[in-house]
Protein backbone atom coordinates (compact mmCIF):
# COMPACT_ATOMS: atom_id res chain seq x y z
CA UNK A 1 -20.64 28.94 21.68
CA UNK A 2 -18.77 27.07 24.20
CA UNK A 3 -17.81 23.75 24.07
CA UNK A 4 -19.93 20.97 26.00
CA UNK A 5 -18.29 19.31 29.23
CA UNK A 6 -18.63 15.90 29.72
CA UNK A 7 -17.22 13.01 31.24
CA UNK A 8 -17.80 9.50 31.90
CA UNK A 9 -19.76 8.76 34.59
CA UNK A 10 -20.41 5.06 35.13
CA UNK A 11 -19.19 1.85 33.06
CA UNK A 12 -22.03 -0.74 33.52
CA UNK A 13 -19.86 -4.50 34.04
CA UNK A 14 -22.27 -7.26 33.99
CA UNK A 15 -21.85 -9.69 37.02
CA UNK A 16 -23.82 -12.53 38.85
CA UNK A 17 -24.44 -11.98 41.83
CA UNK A 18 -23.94 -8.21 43.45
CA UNK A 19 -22.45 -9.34 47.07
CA UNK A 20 -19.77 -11.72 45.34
CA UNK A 21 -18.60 -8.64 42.72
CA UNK A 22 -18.76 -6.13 46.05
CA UNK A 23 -16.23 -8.85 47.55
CA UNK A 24 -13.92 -9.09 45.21
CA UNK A 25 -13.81 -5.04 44.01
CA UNK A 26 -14.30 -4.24 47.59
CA UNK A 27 -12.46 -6.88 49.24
CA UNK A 28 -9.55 -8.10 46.94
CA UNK A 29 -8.71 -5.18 44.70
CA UNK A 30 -9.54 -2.45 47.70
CA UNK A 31 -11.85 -0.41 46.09
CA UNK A 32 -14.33 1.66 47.59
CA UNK A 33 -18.05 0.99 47.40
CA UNK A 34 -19.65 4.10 46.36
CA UNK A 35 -23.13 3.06 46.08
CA UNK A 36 -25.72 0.00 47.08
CA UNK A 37 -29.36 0.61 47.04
CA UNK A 38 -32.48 -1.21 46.18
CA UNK A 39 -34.53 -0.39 43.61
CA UNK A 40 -37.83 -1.80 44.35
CA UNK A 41 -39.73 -0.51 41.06
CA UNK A 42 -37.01 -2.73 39.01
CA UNK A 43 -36.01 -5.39 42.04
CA UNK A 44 -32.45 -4.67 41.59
CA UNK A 45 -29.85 -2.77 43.15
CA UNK A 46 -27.95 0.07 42.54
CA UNK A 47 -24.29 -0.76 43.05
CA UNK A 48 -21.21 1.49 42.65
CA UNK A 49 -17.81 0.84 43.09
CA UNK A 50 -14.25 2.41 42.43
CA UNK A 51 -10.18 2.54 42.88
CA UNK A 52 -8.91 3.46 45.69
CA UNK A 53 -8.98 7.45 45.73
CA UNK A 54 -11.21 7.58 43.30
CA UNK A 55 -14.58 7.68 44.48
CA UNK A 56 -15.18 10.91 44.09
CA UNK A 57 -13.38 12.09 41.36
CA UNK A 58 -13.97 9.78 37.95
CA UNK A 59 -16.26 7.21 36.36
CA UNK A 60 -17.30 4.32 38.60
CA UNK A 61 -18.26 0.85 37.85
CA UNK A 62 -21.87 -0.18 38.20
CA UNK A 63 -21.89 -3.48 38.66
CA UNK A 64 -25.55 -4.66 37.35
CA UNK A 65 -26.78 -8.28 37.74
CA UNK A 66 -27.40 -10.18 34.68
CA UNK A 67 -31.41 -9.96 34.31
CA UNK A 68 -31.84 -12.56 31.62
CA UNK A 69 -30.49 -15.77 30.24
CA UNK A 70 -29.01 -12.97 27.16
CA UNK A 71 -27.20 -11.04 29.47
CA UNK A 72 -25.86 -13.62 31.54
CA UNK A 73 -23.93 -15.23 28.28
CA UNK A 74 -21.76 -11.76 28.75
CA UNK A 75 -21.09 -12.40 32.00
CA UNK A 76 -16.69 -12.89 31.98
CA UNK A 77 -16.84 -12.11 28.37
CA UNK A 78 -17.83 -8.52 27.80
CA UNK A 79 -15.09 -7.96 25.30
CA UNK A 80 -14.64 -10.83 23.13
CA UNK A 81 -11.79 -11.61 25.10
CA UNK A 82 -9.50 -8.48 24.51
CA UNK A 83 -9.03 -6.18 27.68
CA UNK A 84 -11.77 -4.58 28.88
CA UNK A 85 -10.87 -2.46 32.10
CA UNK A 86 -7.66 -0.24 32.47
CA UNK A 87 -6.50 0.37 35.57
CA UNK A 88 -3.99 3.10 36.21
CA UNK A 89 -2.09 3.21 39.25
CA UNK A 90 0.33 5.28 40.88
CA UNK A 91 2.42 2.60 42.10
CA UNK A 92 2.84 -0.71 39.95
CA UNK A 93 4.66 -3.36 42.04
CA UNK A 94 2.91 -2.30 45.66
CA UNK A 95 -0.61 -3.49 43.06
CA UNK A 96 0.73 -6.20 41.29
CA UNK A 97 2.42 -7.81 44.59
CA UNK A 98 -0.81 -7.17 46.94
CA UNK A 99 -3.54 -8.24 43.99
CA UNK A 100 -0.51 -11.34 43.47
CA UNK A 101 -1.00 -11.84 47.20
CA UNK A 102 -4.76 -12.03 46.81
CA UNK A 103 -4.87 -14.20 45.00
CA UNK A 104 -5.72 -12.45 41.88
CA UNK A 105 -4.91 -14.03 38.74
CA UNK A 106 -2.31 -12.63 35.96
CA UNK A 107 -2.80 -14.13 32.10
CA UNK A 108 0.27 -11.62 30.82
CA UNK A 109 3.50 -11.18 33.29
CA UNK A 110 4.59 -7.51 33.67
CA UNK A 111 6.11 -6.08 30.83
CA UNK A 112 8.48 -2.41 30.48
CA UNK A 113 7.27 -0.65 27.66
CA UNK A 114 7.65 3.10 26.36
CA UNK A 115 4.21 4.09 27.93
CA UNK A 116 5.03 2.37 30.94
CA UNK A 117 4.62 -1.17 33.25
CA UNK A 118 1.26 -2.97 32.56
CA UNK A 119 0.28 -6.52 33.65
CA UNK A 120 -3.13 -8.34 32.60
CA UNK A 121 -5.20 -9.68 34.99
CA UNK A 122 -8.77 -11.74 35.08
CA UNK A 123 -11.20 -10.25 37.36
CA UNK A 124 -13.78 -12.88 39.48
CA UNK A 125 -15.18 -13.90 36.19
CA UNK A 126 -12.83 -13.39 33.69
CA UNK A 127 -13.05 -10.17 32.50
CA UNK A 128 -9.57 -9.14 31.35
CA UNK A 129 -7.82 -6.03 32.97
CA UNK A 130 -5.09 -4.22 32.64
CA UNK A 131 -3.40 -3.02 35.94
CA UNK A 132 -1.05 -0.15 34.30
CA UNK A 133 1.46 2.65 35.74
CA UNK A 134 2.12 5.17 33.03
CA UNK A 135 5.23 6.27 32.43
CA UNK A 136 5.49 10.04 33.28
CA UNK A 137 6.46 12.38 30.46
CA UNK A 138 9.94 13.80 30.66
């Protein structure tokens, strides 16, 4: 029997409004919007978004507008206030100076440690993220 194959293929993040999450993922982190169509059954959309070189390769965020007064009390808060999101890059600084230059907001300064440079950042509501560059094996 061989073993099953899977992967992750979406990670729902709960937002407020769809075109303000497209502009900052889109906009001020640079990624790529992957997906954004209505759903008229459900009135929503279906929206789709990931890093840079990524699209097409890896699990993508949905970003899915609260729907309720329950959901919306998640909204900035979707892990008790631990980190949430890790982002790997390829190239620490160039991120952390152009997100820095967006005006994107870092809670923990960059920090050297044995698996690599990581920073914490807050995304449009609050979500915490880490924006990390593993250290390569060696």
């Amino acid at each position: 029997m061989t073993a099953p194959r899977q992967s992750l293929a979406h990670v729902a993040l709960v937002v407020r409004d769809y075109d303000e999450a497209i502009d900052f993922y889109v906009g001020t982190l640079g990624f790529t919007l992957v997906a954004d169509d209505y759903q008229p059954a459900q009135d929503k959309r279906w929206v789709l978004v990931a890093p840079p070189g990524n699209a097409d390769r890896g699990a993508t965020i949905l970003l899915a507008r609260a729907a309720n007064e329950e959901q919306a009390k998640f909204i900035g808060d979707q892990a008790g206030g631990r980190v949430f999101l890790f982002l790997r890059t390829d190239d620490f600084w160039r991120d952390y100076r152009r997100y820095q230059d967006a005006g994107v907001t870092f809670v923990r300064d960059p920090l050297e440690a044995d698996y690599g440079t990581v920073a914490v950042f807050l995304d449009l509501y609050g979500n915490r993220w880490d924006l990390i560059e593993f250290r390569k094996a060696g």
